[in-house]
N, C-alpha and C. Protein backbone atom coordinates (compact mmCIF):
# COMPACT_ATOMS: atom_id res chain seq x y z
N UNK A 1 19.93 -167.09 -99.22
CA UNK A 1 20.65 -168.11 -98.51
C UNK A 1 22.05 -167.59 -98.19
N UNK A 2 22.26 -167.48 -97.00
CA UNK A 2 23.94 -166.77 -96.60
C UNK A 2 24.92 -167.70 -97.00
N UNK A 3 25.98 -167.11 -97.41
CA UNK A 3 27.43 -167.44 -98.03
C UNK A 3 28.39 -167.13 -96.91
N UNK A 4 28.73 -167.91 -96.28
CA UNK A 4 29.66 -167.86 -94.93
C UNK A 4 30.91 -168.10 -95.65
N UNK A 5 31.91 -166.93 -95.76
CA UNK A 5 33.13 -167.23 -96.57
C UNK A 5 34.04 -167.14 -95.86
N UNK A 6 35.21 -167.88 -95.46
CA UNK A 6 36.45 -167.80 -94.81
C UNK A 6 37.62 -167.64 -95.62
N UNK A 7 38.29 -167.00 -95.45
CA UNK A 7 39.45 -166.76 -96.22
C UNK A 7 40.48 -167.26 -95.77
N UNK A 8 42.00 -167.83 -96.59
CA UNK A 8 43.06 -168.67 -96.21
C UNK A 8 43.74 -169.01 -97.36
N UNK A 9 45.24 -169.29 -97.04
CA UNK A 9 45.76 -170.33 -98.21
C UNK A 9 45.36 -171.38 -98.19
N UNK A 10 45.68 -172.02 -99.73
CA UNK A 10 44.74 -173.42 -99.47
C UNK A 10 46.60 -174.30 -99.76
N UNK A 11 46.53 -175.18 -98.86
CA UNK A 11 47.44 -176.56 -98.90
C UNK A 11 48.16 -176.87 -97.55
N UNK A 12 48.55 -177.83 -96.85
CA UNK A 12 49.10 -178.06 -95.69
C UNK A 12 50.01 -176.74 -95.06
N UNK A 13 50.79 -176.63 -96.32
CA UNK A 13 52.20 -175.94 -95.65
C UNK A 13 51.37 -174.73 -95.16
N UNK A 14 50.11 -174.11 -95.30
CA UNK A 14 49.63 -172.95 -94.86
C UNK A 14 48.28 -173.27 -93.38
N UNK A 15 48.23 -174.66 -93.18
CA UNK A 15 47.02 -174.92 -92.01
C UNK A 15 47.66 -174.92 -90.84
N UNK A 16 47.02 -174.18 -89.89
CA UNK A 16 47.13 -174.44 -88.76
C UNK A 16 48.22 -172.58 -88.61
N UNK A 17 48.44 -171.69 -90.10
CA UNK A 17 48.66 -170.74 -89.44
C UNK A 17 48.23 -169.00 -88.99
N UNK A 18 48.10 -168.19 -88.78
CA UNK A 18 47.28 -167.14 -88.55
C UNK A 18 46.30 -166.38 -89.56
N UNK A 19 46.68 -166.81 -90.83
CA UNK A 19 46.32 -166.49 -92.43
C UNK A 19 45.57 -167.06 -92.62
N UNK A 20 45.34 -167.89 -92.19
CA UNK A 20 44.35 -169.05 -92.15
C UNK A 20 42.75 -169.25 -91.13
N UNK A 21 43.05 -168.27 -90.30
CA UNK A 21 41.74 -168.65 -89.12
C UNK A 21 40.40 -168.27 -89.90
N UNK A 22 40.45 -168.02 -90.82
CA UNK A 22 39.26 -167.89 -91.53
C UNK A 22 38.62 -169.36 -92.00
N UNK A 23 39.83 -170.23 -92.40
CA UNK A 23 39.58 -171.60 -92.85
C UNK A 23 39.08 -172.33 -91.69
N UNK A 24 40.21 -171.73 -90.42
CA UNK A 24 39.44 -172.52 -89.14
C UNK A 24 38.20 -172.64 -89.66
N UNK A 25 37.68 -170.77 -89.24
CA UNK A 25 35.84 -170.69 -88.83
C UNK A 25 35.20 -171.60 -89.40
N UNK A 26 35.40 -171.39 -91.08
CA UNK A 26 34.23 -172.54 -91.88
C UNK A 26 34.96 -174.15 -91.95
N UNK A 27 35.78 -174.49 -91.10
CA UNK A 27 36.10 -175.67 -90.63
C UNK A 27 35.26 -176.48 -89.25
N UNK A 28 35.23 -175.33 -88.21
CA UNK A 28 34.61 -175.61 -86.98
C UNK A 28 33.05 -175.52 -87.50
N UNK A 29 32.79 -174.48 -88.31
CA UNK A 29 31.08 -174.57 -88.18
C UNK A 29 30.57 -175.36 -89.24
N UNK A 30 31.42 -175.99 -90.32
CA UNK A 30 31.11 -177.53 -91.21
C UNK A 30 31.25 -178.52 -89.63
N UNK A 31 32.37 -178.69 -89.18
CA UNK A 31 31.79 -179.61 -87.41
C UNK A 31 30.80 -179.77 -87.20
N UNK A 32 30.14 -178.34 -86.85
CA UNK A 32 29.02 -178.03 -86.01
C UNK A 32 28.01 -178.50 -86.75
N UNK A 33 27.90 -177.98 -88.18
CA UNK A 33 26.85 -178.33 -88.76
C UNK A 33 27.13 -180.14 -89.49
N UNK A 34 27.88 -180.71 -89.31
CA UNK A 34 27.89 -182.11 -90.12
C UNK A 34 27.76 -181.65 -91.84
N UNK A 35 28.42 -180.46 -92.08
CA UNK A 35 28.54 -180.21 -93.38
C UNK A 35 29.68 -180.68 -93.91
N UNK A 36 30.05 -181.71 -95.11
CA UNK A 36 31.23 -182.04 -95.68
C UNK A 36 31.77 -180.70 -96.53
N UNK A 37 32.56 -180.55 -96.99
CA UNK A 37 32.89 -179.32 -98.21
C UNK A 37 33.57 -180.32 -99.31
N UNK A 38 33.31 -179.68 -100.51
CA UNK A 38 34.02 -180.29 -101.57
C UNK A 38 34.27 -179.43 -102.92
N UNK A 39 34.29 -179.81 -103.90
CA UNK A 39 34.59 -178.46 -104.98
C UNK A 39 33.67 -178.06 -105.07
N UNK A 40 33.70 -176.38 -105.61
CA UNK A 40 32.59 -175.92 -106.00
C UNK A 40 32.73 -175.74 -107.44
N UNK A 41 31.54 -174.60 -108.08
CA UNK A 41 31.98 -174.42 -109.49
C UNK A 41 32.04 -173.00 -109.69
N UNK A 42 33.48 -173.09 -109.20
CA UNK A 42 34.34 -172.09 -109.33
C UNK A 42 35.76 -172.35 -108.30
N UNK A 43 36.60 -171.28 -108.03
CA UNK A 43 37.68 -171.50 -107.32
C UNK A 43 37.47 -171.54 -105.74
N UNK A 44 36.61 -172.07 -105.38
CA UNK A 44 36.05 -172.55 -103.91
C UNK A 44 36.15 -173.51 -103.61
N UNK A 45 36.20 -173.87 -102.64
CA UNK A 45 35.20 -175.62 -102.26
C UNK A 45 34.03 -175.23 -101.23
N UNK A 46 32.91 -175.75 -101.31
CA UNK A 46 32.32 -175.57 -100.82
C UNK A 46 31.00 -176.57 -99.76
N UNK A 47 30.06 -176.11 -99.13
CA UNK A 47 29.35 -177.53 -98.39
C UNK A 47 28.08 -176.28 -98.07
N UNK A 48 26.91 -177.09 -97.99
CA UNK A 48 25.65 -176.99 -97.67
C UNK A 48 25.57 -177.07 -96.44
N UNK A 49 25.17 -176.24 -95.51
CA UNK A 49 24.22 -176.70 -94.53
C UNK A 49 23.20 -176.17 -94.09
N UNK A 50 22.37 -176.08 -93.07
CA UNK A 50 21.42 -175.67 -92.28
C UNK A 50 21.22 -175.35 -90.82
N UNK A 51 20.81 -174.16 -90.55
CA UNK A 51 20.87 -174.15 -88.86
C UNK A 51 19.87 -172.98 -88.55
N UNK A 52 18.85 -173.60 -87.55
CA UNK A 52 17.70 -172.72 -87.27
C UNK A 52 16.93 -172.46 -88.31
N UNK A 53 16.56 -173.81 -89.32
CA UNK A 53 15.72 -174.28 -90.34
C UNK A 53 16.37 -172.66 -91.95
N UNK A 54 17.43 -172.32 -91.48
CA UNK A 54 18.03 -171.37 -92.17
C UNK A 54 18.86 -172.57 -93.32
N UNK A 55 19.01 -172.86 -94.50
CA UNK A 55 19.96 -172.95 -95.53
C UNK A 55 21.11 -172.21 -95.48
N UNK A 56 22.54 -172.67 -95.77
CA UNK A 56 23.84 -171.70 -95.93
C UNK A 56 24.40 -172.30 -96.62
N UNK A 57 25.40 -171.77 -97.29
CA UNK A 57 26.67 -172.45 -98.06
C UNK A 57 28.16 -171.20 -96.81
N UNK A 58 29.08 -173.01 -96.89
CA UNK A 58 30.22 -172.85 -96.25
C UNK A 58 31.33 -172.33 -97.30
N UNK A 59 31.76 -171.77 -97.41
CA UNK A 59 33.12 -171.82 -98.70
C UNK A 59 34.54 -171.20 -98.58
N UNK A 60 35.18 -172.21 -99.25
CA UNK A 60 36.59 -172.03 -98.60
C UNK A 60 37.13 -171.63 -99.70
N UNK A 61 38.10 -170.23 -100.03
CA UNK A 61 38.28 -170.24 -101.19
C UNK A 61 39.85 -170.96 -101.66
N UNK A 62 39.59 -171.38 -103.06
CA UNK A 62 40.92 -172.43 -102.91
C UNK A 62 41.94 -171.42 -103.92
N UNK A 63 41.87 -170.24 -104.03
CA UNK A 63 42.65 -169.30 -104.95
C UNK A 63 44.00 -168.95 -103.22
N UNK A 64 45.00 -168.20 -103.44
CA UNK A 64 45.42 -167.79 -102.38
C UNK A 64 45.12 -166.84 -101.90
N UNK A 65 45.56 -166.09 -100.61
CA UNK A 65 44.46 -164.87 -99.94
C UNK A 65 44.64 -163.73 -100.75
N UNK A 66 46.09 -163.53 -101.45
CA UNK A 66 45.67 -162.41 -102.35
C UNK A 66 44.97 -162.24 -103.46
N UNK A 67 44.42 -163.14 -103.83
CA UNK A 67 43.84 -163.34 -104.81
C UNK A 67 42.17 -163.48 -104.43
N UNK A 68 41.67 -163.61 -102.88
CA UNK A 68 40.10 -163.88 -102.77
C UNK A 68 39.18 -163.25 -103.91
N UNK A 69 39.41 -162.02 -104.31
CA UNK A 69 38.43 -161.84 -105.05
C UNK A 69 37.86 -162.32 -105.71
N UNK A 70 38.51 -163.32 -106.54
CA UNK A 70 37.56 -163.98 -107.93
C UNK A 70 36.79 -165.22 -106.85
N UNK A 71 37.52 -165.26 -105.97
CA UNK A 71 36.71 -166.78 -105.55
C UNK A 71 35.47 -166.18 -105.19
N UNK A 72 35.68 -165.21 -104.05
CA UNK A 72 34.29 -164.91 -103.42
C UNK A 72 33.16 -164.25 -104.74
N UNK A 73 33.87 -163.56 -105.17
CA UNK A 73 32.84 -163.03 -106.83
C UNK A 73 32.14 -163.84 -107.44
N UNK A 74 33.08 -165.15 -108.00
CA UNK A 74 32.61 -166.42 -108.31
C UNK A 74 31.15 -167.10 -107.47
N UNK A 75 31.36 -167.59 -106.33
CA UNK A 75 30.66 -167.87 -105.52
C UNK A 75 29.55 -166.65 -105.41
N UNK A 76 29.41 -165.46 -105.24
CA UNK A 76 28.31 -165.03 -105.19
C UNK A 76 27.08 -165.13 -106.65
N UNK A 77 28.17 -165.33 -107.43
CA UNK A 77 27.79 -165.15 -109.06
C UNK A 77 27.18 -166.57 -109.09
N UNK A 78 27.55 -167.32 -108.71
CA UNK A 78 27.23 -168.48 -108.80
C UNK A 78 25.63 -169.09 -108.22
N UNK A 79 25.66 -168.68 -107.02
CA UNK A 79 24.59 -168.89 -106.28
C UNK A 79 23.30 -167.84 -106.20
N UNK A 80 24.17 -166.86 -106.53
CA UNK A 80 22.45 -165.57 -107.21
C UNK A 80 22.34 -164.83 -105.57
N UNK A 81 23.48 -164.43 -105.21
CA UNK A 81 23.40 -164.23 -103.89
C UNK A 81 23.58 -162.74 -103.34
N UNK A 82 22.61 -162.18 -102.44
CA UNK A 82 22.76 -160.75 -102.28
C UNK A 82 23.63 -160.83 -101.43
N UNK A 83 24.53 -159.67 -102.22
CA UNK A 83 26.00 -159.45 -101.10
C UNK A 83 26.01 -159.15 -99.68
N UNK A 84 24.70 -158.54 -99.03
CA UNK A 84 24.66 -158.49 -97.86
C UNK A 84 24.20 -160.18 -96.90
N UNK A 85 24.15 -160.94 -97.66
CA UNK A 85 23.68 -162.08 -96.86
C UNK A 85 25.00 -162.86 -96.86
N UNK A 86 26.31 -162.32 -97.70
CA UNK A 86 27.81 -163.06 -97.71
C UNK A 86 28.62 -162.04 -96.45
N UNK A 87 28.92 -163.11 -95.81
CA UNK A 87 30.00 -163.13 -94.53
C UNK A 87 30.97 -163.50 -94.87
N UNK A 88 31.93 -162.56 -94.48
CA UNK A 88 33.64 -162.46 -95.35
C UNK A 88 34.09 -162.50 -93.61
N UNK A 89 34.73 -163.95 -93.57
CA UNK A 89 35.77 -164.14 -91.98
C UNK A 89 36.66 -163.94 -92.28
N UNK A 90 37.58 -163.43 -91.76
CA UNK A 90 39.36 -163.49 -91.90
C UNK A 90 40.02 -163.15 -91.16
N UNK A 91 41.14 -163.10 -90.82
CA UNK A 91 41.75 -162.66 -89.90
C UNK A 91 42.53 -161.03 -89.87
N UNK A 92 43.01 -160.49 -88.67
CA UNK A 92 42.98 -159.04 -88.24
C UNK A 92 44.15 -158.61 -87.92
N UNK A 93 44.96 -157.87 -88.07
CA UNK A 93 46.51 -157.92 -87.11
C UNK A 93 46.48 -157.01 -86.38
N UNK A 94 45.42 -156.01 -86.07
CA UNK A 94 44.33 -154.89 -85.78
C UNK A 94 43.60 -155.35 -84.30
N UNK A 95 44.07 -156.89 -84.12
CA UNK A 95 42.61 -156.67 -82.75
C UNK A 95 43.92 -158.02 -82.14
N UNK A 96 43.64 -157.84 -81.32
CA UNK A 96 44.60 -158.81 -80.22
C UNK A 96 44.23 -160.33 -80.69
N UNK A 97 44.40 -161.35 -80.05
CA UNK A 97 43.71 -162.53 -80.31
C UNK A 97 42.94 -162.60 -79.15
N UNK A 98 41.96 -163.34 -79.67
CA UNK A 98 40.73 -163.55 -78.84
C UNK A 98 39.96 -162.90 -78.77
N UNK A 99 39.71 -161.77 -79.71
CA UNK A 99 39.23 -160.65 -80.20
C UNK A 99 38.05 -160.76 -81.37
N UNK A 100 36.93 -161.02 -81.75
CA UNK A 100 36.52 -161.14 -82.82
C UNK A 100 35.56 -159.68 -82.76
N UNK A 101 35.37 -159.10 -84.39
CA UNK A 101 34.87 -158.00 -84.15
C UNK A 101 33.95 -158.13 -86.05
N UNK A 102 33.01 -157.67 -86.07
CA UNK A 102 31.65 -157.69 -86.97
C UNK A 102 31.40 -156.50 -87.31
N UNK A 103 31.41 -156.30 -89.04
CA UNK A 103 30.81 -154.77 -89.22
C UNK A 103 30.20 -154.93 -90.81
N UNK A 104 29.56 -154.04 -91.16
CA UNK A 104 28.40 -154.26 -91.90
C UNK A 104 29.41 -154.30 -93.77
N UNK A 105 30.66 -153.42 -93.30
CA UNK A 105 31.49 -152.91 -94.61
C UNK A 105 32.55 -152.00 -94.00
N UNK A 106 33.05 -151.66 -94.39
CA UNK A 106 34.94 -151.11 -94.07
C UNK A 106 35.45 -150.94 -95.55
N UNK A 107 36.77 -150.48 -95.01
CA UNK A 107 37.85 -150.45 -96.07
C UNK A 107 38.97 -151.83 -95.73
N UNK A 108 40.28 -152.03 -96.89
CA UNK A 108 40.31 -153.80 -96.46
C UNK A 108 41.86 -153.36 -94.82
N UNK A 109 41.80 -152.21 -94.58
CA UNK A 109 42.51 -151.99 -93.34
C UNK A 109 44.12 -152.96 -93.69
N UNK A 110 44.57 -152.85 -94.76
CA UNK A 110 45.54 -153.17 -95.00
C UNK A 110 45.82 -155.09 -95.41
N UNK A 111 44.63 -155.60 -95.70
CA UNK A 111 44.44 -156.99 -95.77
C UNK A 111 44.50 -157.03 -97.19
N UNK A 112 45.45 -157.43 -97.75
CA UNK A 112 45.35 -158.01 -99.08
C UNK A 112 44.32 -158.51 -99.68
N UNK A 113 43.64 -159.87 -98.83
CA UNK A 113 42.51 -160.45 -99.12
C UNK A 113 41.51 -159.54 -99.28
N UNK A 114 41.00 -158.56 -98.56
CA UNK A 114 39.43 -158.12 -98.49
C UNK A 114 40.23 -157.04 -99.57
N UNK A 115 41.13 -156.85 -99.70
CA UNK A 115 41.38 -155.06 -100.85
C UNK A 115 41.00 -156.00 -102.15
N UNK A 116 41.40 -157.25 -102.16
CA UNK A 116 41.04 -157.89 -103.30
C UNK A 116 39.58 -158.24 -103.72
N UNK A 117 39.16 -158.64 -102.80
CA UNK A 117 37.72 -158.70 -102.68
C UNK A 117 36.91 -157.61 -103.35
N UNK A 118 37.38 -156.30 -102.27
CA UNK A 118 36.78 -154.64 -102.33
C UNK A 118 36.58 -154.57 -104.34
N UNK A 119 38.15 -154.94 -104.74
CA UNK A 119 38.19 -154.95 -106.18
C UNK A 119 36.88 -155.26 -107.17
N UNK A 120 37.69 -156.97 -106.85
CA UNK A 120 36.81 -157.50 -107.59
C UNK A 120 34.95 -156.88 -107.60
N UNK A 121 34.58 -156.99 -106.18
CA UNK A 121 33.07 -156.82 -106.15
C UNK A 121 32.70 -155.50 -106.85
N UNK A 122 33.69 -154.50 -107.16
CA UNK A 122 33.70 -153.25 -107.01
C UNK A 122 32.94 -152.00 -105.70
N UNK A 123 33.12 -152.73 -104.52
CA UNK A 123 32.52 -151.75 -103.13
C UNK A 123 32.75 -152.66 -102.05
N UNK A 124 33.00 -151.82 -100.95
CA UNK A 124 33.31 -152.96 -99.68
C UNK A 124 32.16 -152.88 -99.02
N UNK A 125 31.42 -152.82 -99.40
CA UNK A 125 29.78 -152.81 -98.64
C UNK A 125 29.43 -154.12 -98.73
N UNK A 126 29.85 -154.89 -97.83
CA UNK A 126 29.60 -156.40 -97.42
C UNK A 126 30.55 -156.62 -96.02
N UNK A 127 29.16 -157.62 -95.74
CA UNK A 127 29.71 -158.06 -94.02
C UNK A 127 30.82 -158.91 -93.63
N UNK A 128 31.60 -158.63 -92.71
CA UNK A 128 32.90 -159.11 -92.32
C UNK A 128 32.76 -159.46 -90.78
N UNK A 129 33.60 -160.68 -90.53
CA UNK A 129 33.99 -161.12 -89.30
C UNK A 129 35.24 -161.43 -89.09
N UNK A 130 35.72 -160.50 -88.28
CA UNK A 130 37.01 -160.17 -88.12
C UNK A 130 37.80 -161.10 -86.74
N UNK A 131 38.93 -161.85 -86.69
CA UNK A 131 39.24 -162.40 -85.84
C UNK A 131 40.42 -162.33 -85.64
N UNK A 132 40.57 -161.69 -84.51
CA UNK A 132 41.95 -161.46 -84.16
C UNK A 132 43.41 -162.09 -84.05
N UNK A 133 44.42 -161.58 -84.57
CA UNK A 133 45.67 -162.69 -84.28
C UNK A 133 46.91 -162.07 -83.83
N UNK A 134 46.36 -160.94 -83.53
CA UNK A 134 47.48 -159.91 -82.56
C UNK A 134 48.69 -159.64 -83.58
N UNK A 135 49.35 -158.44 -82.77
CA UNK A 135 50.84 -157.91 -83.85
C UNK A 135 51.96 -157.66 -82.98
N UNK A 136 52.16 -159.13 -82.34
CA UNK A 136 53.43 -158.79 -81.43
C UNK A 136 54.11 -159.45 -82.38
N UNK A 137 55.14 -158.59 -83.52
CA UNK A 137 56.39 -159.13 -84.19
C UNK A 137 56.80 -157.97 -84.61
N UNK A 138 58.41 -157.76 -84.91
CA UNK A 138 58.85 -156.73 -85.00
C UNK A 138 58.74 -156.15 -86.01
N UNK A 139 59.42 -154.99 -86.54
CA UNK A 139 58.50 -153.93 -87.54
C UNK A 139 59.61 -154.73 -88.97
N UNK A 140 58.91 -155.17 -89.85
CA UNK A 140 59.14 -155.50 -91.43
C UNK A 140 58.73 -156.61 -90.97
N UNK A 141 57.81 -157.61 -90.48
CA UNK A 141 57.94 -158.77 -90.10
C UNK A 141 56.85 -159.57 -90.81
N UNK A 142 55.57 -158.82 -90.30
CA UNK A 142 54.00 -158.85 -91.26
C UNK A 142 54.15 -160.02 -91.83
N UNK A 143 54.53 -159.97 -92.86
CA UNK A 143 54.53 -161.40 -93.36
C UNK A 143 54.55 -163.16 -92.63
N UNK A 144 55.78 -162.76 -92.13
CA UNK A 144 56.26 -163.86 -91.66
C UNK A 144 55.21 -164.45 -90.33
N UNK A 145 54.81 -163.25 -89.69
CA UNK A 145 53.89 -163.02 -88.77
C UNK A 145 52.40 -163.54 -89.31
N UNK A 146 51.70 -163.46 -89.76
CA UNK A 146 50.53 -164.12 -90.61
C UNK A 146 51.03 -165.15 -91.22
N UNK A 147 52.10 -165.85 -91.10
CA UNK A 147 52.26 -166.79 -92.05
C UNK A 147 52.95 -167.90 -91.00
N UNK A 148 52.94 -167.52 -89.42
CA UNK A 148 53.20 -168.32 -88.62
C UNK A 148 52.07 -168.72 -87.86
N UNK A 149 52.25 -170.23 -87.05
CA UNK A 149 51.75 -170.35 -86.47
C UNK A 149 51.30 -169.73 -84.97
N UNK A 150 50.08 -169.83 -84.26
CA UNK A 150 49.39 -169.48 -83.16
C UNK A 150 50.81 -170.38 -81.88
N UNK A 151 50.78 -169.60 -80.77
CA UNK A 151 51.80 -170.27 -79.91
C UNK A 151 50.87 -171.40 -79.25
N UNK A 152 51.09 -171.74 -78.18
CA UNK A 152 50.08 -173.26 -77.33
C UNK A 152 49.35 -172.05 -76.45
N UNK A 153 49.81 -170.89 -75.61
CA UNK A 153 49.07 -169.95 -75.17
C UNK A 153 48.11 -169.43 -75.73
N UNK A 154 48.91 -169.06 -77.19
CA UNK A 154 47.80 -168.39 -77.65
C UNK A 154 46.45 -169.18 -77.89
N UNK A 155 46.45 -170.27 -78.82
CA UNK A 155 45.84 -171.52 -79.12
C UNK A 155 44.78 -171.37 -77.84
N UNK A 156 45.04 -171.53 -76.48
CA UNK A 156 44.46 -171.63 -75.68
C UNK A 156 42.97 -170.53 -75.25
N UNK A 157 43.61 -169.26 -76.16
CA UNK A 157 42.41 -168.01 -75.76
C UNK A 157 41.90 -168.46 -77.50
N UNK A 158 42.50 -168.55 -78.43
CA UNK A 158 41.89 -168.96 -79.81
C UNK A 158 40.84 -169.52 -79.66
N UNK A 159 40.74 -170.80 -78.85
CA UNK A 159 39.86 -171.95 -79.24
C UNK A 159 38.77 -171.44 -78.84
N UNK A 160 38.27 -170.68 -77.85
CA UNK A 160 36.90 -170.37 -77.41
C UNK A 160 36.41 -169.16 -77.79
N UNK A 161 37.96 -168.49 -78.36
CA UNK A 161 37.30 -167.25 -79.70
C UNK A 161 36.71 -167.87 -80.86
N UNK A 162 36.92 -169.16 -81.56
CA UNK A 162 36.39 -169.58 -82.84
C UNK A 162 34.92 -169.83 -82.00
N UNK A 163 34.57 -170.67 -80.84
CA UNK A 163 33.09 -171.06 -80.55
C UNK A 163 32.55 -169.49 -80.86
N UNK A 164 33.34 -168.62 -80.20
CA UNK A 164 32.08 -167.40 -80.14
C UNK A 164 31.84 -166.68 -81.69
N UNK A 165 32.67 -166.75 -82.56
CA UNK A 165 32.96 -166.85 -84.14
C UNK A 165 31.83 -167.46 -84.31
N UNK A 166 31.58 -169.05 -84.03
CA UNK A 166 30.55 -169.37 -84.39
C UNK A 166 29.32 -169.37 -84.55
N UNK A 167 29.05 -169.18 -82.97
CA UNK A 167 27.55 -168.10 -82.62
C UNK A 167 27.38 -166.74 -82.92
N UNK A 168 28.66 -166.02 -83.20
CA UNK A 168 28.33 -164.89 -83.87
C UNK A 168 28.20 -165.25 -85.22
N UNK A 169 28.34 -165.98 -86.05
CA UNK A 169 28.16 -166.62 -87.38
C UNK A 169 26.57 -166.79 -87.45
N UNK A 170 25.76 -167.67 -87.00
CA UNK A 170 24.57 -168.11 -86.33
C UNK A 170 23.72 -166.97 -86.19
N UNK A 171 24.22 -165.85 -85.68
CA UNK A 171 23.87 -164.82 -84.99
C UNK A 171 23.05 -163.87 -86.21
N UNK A 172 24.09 -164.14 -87.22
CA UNK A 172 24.20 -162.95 -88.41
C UNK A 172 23.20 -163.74 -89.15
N UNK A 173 23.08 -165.44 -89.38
CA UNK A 173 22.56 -166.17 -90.23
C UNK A 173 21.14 -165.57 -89.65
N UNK A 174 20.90 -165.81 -88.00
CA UNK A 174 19.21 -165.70 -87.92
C UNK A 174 18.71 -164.62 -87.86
N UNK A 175 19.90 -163.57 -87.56
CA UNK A 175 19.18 -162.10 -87.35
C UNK A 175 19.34 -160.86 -87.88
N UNK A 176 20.90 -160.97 -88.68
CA UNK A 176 21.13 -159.97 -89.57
C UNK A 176 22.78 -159.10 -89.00
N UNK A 177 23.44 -158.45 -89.70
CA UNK A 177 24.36 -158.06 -89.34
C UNK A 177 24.51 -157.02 -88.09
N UNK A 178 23.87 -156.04 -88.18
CA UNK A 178 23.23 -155.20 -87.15
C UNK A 178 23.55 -155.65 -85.20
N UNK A 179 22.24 -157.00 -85.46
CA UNK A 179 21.86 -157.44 -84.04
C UNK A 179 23.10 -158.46 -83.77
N UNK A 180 24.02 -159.26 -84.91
CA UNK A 180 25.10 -159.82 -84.06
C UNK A 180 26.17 -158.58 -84.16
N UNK A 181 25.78 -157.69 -84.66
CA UNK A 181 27.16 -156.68 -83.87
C UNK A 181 26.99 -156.08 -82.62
N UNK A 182 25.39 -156.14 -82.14
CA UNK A 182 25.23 -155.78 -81.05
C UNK A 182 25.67 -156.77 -79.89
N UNK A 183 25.73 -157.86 -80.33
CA UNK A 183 25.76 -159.29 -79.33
C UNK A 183 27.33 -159.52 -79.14
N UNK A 184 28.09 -159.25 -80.14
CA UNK A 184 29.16 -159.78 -80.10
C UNK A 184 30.48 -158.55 -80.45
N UNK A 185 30.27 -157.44 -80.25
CA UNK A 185 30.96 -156.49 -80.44
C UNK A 185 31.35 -156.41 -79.35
């Protein structure tokens, strides 16, 4: 059963900014699917759903992004789940916005979150969906830059990057990592 994991801070002062589009994804595709999320048991919250008679769990991890590892570890530990059927979303400072990009395993390319991940699991051999949020800010900035919000322009190429997020989500659920990297690369 796939583990669709989005990565993000968890509490207001962090929604709605680039650190976060991971929370979007498994926000829009709980939408899509009429999945609620709620705690899990562990440092997640999480929601059930189904699509293309496929079972998934949505999960949001509620640790902060440097810290994903134990959540997503947790959650796989939890559910008895082969690491290749867990989808790690997050965001990229690596691909422009409006950019989403899919690969089977990597290194965490300078992301706190997935180096934490890499840790914990001990190997980065697990699938990622990468979504772009561009790196127009000046040099020492990084931070502040992932930790701001999307402009109304940007927002505008965002919103129909998360739909295709989604069907590439869908993509991976019915067919495997491989054939949505072919579809959506």
């Amino acid at each position: 059963m796939p583990l669709i994991i989005g990565l993000g801070n968890p509490g207001s002062k962090y929604a709605g900014t680039r650190h976060n589009i991971g929370f979007e994804l498994i926000d829009t595709l709980a939408q899509s699917l009429s999945v609620r999320l709620g705690p899990g048991k562990g440092p997640f919250h999480v929601g059930k759903g189904n699509h293309a008679g496929q079972p998934l769990y949505l999960i949001k991890p509620t640790t902060y992004m440097n810290n994903s590892g134990k959540a997503v570890q947790q959650a796989i530990n939890w559910y008895k789940e082969d690491i290749d059927l867990c989808l790690v979303c997050y965001d990229d400072l690596a691909l422009d916005v409006g950019t989403i990009r899919l690969r089977p395993s990597g290194g965490a390319g300078g992301h706190n979150g997935i180096k934490d991940i890499i840790q914990q699991l001990g190997t980065n051999a697990f699938p990622r969906l990468r979504i772009g949020i561009g790196n127009d800010f000046p040099k020492g900035q990084q931070v502040q830059h992932v930790l701001s919000s999307f402009t109304d322009e940007e927002r505008t190429v965002l919103n129909p990057t998360l739909d295709k997020a989604v069907d590439a989500t869908f993509c991976f659920i019915r067919e495997g990592i491989e054939e949505a990297m072919n579809k959506f690369n």
